[in-house]
C-alpha atoms as a PDB file:
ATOM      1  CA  UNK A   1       0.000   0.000   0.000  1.00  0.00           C
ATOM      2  CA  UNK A   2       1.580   3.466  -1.117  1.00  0.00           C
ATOM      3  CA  UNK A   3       1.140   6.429   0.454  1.00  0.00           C
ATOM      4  CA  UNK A   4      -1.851   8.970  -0.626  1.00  0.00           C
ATOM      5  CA  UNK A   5      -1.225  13.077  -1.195  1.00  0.00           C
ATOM      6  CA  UNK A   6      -3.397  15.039   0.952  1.00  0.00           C
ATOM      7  CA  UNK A   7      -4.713  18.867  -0.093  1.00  0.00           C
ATOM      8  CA  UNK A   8      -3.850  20.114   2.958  1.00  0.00           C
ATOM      9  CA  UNK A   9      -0.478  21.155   3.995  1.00  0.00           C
ATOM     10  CA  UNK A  10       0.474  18.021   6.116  1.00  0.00           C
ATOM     11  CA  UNK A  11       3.553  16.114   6.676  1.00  0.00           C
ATOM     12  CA  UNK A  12       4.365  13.128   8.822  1.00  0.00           C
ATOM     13  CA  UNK A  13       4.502  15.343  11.930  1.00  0.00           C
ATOM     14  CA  UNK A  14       0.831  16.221  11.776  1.00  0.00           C
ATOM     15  CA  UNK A  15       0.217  12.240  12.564  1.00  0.00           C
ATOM     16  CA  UNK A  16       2.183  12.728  15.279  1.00  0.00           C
ATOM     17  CA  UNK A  17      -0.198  14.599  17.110  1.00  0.00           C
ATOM     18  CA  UNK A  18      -2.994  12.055  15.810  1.00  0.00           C
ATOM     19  CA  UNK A  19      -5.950  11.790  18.407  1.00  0.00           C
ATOM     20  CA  UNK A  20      -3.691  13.116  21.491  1.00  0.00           C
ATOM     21  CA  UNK A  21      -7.042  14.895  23.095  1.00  0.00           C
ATOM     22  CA  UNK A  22      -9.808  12.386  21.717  1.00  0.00           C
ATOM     23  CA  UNK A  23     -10.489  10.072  24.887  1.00  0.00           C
ATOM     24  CA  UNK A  24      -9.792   6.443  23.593  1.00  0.00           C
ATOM     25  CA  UNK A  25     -12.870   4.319  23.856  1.00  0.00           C
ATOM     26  CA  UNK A  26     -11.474   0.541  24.455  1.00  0.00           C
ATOM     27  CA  UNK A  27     -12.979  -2.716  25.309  1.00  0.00           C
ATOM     28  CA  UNK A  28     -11.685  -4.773  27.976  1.00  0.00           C
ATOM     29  CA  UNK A  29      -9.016  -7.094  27.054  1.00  0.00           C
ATOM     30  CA  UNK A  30     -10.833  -9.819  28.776  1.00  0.00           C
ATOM     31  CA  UNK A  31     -13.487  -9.304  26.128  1.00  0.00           C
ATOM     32  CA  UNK A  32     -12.087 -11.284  23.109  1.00  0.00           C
ATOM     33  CA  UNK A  33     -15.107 -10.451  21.183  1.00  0.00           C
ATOM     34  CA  UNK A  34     -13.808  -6.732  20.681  1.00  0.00           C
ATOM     35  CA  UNK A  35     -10.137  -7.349  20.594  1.00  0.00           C
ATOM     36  CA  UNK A  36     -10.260  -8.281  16.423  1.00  0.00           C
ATOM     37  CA  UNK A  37      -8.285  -5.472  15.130  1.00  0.00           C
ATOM     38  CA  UNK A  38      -5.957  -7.137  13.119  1.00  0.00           C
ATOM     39  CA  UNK A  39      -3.357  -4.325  13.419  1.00  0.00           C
ATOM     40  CA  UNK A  40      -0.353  -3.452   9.956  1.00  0.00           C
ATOM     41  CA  UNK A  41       2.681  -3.224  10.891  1.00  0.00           C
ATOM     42  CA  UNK A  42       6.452  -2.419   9.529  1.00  0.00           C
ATOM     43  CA  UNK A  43       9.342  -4.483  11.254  1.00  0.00           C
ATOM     44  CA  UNK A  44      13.275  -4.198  10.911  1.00  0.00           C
ATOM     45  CA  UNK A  45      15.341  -7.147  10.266  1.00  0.00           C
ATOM     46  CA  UNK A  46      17.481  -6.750  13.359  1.00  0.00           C
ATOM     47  CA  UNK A  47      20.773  -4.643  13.507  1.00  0.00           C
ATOM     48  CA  UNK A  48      23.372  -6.550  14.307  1.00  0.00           C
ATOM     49  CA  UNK A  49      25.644  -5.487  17.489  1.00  0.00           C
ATOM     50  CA  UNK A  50      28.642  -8.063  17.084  1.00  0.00           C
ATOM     51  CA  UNK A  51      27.707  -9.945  14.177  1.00  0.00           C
ATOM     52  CA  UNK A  52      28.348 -13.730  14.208  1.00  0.00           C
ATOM     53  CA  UNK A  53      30.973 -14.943  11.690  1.00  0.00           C
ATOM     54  CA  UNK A  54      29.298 -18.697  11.618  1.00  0.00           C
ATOM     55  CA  UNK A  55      25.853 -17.771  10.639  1.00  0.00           C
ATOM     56  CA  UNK A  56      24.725 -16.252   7.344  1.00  0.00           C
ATOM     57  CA  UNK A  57      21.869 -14.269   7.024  1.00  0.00           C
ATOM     58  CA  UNK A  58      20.841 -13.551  10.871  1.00  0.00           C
ATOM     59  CA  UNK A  59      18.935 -10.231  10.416  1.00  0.00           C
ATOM     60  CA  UNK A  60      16.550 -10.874   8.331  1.00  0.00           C
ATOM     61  CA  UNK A  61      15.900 -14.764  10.040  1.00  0.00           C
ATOM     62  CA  UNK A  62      15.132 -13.361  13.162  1.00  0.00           C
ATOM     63  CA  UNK A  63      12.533 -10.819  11.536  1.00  0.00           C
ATOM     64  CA  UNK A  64      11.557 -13.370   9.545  1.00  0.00           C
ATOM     65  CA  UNK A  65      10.773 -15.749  12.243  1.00  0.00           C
ATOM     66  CA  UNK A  66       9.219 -13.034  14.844  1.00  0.00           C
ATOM     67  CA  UNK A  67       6.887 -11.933  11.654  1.00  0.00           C
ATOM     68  CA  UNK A  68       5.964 -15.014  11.333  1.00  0.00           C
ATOM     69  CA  UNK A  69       4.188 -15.587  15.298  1.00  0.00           C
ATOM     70  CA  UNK A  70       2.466 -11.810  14.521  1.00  0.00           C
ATOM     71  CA  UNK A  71       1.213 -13.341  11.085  1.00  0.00           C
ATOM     72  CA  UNK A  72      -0.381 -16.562  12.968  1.00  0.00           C
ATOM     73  CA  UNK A  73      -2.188 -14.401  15.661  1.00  0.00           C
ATOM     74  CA  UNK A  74      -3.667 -12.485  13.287  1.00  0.00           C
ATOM     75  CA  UNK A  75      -1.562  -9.003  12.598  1.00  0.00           C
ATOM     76  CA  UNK A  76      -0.295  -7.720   9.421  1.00  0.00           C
ATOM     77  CA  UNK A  77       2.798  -7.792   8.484  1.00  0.00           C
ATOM     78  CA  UNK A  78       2.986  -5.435   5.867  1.00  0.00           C
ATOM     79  CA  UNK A  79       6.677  -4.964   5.561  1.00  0.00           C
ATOM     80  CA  UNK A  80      10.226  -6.103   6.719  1.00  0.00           C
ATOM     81  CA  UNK A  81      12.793  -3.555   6.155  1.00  0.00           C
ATOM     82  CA  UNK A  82      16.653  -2.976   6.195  1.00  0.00           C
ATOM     83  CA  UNK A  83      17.891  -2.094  10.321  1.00  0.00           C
ATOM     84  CA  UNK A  84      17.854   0.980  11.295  1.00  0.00           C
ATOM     85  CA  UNK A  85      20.468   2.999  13.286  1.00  0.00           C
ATOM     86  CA  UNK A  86      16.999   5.602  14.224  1.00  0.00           C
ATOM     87  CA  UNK A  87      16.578   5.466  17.602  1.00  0.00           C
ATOM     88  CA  UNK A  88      13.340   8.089  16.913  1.00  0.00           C
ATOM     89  CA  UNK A  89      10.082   8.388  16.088  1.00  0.00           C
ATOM     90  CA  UNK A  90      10.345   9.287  12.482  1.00  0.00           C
ATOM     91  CA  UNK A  91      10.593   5.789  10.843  1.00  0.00           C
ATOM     92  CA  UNK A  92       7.087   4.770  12.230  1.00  0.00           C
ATOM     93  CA  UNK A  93       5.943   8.077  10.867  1.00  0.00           C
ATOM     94  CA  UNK A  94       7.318   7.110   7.600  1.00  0.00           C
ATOM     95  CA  UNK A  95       5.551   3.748   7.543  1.00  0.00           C
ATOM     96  CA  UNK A  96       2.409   4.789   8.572  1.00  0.00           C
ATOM     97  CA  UNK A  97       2.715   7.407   5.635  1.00  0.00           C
ATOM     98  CA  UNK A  98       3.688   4.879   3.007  1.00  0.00           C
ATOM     99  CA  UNK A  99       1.957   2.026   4.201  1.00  0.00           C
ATOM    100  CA  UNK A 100      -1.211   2.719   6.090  1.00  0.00           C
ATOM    101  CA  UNK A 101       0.682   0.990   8.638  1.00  0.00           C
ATOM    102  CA  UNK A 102       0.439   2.243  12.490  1.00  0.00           C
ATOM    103  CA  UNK A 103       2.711   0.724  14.451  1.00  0.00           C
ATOM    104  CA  UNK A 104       6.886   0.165  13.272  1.00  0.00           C
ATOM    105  CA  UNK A 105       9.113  -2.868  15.064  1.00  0.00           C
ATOM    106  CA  UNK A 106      12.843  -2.495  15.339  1.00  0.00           C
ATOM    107  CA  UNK A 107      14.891  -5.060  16.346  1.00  0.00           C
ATOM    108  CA  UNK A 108      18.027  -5.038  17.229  1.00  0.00           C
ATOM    109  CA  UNK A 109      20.293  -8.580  18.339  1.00  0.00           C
ATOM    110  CA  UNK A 110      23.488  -7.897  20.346  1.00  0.00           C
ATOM    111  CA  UNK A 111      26.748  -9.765  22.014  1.00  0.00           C
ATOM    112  CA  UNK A 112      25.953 -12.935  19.585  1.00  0.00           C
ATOM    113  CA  UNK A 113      29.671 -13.314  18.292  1.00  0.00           C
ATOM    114  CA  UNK A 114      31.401 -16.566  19.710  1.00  0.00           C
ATOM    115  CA  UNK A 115      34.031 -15.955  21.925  1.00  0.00           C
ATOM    116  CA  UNK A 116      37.237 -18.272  22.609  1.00  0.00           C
ATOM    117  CA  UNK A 117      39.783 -20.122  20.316  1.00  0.00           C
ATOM    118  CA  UNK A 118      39.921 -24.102  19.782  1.00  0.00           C
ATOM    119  CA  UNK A 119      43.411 -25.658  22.149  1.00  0.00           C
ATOM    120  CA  UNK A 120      46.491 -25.337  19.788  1.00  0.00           C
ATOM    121  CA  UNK A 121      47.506 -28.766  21.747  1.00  0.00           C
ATOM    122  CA  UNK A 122      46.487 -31.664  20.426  1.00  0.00           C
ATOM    123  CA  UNK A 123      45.548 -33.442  23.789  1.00  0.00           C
ATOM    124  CA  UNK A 124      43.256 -30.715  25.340  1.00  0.00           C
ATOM    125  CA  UNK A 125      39.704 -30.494  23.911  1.00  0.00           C
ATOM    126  CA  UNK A 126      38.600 -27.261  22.500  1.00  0.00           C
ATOM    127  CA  UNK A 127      36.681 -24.802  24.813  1.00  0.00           C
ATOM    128  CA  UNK A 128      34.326 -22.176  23.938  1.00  0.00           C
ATOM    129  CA  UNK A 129      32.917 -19.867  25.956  1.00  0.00           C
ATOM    130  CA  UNK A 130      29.201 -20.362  26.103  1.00  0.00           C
ATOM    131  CA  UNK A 131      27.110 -18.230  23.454  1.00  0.00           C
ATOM    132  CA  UNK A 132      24.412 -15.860  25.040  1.00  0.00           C
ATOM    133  CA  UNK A 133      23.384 -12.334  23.791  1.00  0.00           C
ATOM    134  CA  UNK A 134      20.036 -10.497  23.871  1.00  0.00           C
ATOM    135  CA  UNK A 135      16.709  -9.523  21.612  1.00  0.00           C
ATOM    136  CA  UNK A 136      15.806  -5.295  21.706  1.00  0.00           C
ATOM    137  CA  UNK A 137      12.701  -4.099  20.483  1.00  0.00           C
ATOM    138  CA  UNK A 138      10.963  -0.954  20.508  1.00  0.00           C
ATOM    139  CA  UNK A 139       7.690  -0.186  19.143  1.00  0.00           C
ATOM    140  CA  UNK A 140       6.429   3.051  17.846  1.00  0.00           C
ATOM    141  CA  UNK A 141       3.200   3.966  16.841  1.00  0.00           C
ATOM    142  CA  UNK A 142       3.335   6.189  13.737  1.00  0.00           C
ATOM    143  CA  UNK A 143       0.037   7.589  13.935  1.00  0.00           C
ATOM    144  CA  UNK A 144       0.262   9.164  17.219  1.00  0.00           C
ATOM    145  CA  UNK A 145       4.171   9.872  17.609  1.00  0.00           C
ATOM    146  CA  UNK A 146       4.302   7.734  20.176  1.00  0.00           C
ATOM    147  CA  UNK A 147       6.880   5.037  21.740  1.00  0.00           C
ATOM    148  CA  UNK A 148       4.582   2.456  23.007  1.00  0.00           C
ATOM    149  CA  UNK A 149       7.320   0.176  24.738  1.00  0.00           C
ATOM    150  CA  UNK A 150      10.590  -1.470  25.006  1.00  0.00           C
ATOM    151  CA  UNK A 151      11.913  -5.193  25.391  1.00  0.00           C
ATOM    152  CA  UNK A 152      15.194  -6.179  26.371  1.00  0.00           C
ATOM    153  CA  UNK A 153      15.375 -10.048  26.520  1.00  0.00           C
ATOM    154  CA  UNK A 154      18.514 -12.274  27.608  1.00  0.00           C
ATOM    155  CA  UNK A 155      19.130 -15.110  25.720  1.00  0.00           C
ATOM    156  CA  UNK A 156      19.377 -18.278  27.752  1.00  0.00           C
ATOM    157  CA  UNK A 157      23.391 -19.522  27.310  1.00  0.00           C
ATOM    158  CA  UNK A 158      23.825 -22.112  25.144  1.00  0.00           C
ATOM    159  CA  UNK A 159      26.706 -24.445  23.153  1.00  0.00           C
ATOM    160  CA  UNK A 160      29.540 -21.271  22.032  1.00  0.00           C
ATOM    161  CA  UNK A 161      31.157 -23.939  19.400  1.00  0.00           C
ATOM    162  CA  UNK A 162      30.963 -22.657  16.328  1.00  0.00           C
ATOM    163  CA  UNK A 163      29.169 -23.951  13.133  1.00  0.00           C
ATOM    164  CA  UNK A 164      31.589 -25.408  11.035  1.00  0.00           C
ATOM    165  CA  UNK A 165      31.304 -24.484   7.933  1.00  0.00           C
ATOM    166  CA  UNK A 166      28.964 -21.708   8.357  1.00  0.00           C
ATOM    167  CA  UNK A 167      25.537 -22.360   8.414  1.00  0.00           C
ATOM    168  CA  UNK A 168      22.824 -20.411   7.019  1.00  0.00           C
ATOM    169  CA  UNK A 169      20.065 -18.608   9.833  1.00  0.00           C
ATOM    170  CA  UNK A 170      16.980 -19.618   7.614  1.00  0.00           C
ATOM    171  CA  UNK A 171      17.654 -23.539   7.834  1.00  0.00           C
ATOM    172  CA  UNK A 172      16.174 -25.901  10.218  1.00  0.00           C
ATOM    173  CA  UNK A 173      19.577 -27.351  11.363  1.00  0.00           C
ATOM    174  CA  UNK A 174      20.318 -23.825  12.758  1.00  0.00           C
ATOM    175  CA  UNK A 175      16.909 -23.902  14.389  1.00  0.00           C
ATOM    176  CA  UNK A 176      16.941 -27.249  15.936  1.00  0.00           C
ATOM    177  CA  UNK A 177      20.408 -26.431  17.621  1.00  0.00           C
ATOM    178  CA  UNK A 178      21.422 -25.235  20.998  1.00  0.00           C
ATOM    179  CA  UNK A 179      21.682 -21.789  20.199  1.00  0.00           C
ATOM    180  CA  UNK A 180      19.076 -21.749  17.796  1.00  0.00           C
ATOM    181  CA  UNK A 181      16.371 -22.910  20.558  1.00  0.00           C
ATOM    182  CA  UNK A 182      17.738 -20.129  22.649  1.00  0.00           C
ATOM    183  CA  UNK A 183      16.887 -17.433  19.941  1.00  0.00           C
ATOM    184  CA  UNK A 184      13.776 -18.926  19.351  1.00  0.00           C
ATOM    185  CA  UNK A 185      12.460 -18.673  22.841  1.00  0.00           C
ATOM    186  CA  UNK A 186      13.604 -15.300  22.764  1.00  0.00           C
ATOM    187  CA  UNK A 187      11.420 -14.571  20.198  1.00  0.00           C
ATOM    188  CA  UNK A 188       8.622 -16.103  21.420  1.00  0.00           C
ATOM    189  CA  UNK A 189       8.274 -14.539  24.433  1.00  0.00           C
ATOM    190  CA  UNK A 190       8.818 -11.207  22.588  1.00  0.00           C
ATOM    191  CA  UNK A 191       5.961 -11.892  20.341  1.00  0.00           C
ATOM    192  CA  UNK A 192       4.015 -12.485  23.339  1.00  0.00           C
ATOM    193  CA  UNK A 193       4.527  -9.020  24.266  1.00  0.00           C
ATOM    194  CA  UNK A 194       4.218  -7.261  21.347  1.00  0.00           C
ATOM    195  CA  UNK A 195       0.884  -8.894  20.726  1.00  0.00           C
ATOM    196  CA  UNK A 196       0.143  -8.205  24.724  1.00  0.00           C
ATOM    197  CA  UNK A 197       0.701  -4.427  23.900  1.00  0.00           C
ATOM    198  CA  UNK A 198      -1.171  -4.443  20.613  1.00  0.00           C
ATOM    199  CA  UNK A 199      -4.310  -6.107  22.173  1.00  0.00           C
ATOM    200  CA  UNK A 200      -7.426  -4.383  21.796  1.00  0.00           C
ATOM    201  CA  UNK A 201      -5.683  -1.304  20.521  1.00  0.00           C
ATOM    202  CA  UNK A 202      -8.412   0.704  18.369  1.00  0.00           C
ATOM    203  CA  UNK A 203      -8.059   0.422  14.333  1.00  0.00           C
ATOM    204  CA  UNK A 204      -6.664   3.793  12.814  1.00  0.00           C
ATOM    205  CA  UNK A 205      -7.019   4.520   8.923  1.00  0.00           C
ATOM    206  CA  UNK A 206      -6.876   6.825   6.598  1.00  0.00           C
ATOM    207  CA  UNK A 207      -9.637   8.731   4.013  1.00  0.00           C
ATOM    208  CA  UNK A 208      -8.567   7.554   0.481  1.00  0.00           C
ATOM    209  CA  UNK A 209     -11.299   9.427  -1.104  1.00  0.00           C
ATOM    210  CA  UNK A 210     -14.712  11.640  -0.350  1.00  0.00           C
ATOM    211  CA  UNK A 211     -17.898  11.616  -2.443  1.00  0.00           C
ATOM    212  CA  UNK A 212     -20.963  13.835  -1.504  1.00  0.00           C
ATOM    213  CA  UNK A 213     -24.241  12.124  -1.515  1.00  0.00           C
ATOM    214  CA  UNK A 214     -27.213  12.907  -0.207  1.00  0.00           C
ATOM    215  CA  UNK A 215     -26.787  14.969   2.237  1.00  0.00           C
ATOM    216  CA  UNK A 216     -23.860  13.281   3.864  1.00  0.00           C
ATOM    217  CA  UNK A 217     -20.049  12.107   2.256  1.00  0.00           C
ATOM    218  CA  UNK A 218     -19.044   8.889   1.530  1.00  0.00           C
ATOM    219  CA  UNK A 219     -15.837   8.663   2.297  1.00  0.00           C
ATOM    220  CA  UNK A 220     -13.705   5.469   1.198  1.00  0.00           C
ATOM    221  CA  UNK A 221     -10.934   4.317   4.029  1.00  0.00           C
ATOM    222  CA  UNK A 222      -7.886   2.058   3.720  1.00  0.00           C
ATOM    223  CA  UNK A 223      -9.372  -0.237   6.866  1.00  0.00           C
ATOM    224  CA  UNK A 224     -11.657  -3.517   5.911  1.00  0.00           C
ATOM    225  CA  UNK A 225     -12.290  -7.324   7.156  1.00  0.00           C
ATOM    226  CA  UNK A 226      -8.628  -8.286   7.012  1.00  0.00           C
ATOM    227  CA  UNK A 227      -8.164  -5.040   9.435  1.00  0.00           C
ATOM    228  CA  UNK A 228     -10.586  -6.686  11.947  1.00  0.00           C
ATOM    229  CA  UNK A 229     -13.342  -3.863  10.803  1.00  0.00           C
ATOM    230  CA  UNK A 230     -17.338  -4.656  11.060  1.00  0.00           C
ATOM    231  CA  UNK A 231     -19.945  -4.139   9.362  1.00  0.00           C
ATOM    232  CA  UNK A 232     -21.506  -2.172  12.882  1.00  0.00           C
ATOM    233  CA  UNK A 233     -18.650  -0.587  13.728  1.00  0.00           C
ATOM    234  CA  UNK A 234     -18.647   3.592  14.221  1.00  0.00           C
ATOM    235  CA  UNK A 235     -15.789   5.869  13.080  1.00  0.00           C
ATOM    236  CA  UNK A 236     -14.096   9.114  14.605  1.00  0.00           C
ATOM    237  CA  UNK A 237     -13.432  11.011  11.520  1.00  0.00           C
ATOM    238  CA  UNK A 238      -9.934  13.092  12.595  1.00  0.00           C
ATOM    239  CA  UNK A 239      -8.582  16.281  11.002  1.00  0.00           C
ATOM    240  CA  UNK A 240      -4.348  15.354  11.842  1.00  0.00           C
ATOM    241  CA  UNK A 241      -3.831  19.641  12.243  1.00  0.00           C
ATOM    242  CA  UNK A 242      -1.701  21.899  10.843  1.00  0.00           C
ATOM    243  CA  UNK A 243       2.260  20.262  11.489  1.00  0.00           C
ATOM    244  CA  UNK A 244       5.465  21.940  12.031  1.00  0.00           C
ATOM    245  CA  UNK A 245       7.557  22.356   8.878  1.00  0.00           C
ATOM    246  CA  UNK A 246      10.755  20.553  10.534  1.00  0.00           C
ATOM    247  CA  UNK A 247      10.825  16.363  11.529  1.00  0.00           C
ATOM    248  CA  UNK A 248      13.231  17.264  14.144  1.00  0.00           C
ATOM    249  CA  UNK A 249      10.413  19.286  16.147  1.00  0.00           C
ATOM    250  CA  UNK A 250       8.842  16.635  18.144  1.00  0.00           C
ATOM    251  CA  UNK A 251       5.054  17.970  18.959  1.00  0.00           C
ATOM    252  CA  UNK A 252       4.192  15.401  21.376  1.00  0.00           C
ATOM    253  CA  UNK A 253       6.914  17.822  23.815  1.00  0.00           C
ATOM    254  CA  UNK A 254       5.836  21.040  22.856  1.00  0.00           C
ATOM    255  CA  UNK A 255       4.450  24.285  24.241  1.00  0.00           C
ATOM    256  CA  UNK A 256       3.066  26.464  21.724  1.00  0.00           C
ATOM    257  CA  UNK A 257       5.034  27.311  18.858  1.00  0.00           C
ATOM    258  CA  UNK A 258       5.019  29.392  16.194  1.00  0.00           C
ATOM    259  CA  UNK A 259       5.984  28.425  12.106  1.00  0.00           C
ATOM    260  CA  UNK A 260       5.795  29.460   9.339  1.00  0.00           C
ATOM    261  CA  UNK A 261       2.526  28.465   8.818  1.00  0.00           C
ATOM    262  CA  UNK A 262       1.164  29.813  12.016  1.00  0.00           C
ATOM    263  CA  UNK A 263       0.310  28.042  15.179  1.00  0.00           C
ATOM    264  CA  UNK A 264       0.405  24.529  15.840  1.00  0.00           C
ATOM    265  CA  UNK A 265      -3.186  23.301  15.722  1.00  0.00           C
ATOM    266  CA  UNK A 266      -4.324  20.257  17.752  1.00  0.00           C
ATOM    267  CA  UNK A 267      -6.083  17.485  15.706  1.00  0.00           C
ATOM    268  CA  UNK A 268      -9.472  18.252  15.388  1.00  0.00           C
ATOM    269  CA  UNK A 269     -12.687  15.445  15.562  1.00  0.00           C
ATOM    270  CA  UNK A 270     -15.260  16.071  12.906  1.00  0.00           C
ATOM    271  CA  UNK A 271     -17.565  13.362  14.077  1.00  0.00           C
ATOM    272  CA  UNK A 272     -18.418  10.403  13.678  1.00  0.00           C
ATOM    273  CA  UNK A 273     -19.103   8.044  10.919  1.00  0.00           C
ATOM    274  CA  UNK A 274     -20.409   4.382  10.047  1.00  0.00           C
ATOM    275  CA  UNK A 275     -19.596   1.824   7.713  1.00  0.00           C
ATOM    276  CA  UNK A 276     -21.886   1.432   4.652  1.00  0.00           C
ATOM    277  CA  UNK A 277     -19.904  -1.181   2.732  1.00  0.00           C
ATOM    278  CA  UNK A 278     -17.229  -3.654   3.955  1.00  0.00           C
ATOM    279  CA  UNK A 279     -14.658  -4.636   1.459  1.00  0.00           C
ATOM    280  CA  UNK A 280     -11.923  -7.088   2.481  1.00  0.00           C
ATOM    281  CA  UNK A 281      -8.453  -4.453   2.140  1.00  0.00           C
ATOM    282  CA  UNK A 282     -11.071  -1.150   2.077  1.00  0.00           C
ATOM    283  CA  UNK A 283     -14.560   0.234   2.986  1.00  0.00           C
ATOM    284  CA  UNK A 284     -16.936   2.927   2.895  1.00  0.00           C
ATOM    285  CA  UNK A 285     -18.298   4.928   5.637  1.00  0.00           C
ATOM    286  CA  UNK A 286     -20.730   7.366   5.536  1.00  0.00           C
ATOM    287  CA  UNK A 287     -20.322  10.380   7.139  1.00  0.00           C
ATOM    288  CA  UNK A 288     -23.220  12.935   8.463  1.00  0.00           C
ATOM    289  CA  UNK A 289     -21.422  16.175  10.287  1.00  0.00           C
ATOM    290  CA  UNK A 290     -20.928  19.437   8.960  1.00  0.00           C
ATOM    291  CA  UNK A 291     -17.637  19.901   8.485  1.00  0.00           C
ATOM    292  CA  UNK A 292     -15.291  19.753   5.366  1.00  0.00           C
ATOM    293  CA  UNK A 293     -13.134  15.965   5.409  1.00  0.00           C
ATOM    294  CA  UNK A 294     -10.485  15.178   2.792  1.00  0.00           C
ATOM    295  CA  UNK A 295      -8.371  12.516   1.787  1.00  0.00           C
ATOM    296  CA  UNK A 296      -5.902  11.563   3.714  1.00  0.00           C
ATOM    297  CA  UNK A 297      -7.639  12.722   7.105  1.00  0.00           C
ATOM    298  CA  UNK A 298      -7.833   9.454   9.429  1.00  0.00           C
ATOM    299  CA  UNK A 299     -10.501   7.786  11.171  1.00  0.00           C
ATOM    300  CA  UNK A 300     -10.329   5.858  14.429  1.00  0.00           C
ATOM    301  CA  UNK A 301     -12.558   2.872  14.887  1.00  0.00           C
ATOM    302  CA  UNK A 302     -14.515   3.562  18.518  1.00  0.00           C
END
């Protein structure tokens, strides 16, 4: 999914400052029944700390298998990209702009290397020091400017003697060995968490296009059945605000400033909306208030 041009003069910042005064209205997580959202997201492969020389193709294996546990309970996936050296907010921005994708996953994987040297005597065995390391992850959501939490998870020490000859990350040897068992409980139990913090999180989308019609505007969203959306389901209809000029001004911080383009205005809620056709990737909403929406304002399922 690309990203769609909006009239107004907006820019990833005003998403930042997406729905900060519009009171949240969750169900509680006990309450399966309303916890469907089936939430995008953009993940990293994982940066690399001390990069092990025996395995090929780490980064993108541990994304691969993390994206994979998301995928099975039900969230999108819509992207794995290169790591990241970002340590901001400005990368979920970007996928939320270019994907229709709220919430961004980096990973980083440190202290994996294998430490020690095989005996140069023939008699003594070789020793290794045992291989450990840890999983990072933060995760941002895009459409508020918001860091939503932070995992740091110690691997469980395991066999340091290398693979010999190198092995590649993506195979099921690698998986079914000491080391590889460690990882993948590591990523389990980080899974766990990021679908912990995801649950029951409300749906946010974006206005792809408006169409007056009697007496109301349909207005066509990027949200639809594989989003977790229903047919019954009622809409916030969101105007982001007018944004800062700069990425490096972080609104979520701010008093009131002044720009170029004048004040900083606060997202503004037009009403509400409901849906009037459900596609599977898209829908339709109708919506009856008074004031003017556009494409690429965002709605907020309730």
């Amino acid at each position: 999914m690309t990203g769609y041009p909006v009239t107004r003069r907006t820019t990833w910042l005003a998403i930042a400052a997406l729905l900060l005064p519009i009171p949240t209205v969750a169900a509680p997580a006990t309450d399966s029944e309303h916890c469907q959202a089936n939430h995008r997201l953009v993940m990293t492969e994982a940066r690399l700390t001390h990069e092990p020389g025996d395995v090929r193709g780490l980064p993108a294996a541990l994304a691969d298998r993390l994206a994979s546990r998301l995928e099975a309970a039900g969230q999108q996936v819509v992207d794995i990209t290169r790591p990241t050296r970002s340590e901001g907010l400005e990368p979920a921005m970007d996928a939320f702009s270019r994907h229709g994708a709220p919430y961004f996953l980096r990973l980083v994987a440190s202290d994996l290397g294998t430490e020690g040297r095989p005996s140069g005597i023939v008699l003594l065995p070789d020793r290794y020091e045992p291989r450990g390391g840890q999983l990072t992850a933060t995760l941002d959501d895009g459409a508020r400017g918001a860091r939503l939490d932070t995992w740091r998870i110690d691997l469980s020490t395991a066999d340091g003697k290398p693979f010999s000859p190198e092995i590649a990350a993506d195979s099921t040897r690698f998986w079914e060995s000491d080391w590889g068992e460690s990882l993948d409980a590591a990523i389990e139990t980080m899974a766990k968490s990021v679908l912990d913090t995801l649950e029951c999180r409300p749906l946010v989308g974006r206005v792809l296009s408006t169409e007056s019609r009697g007496g109301g505007t349909d207005l066509r969203i990027d949200l639809g059945r594989a989003d977790g959306l229903a047919a019954d389901d009622r809409l916030i209809v969101v105007e982001p605000g007018v944004p800062t000029d700069s990425l490096g001004v972080n609104l979520l911080t701010r008093p009131v400033m002044e720009i170029t383009a004048g004040p900083v205005r606060e997202p503004m809620n037009l009403g509400e909306a409901r849906v009037t056709f459900l596609g599977e990737n898209d829908a339709t909403v109708r919506y009856q208030g008074n004031r003017a929406v556009e494409r690429g304002d965002l709605v907020q399922v309730r």
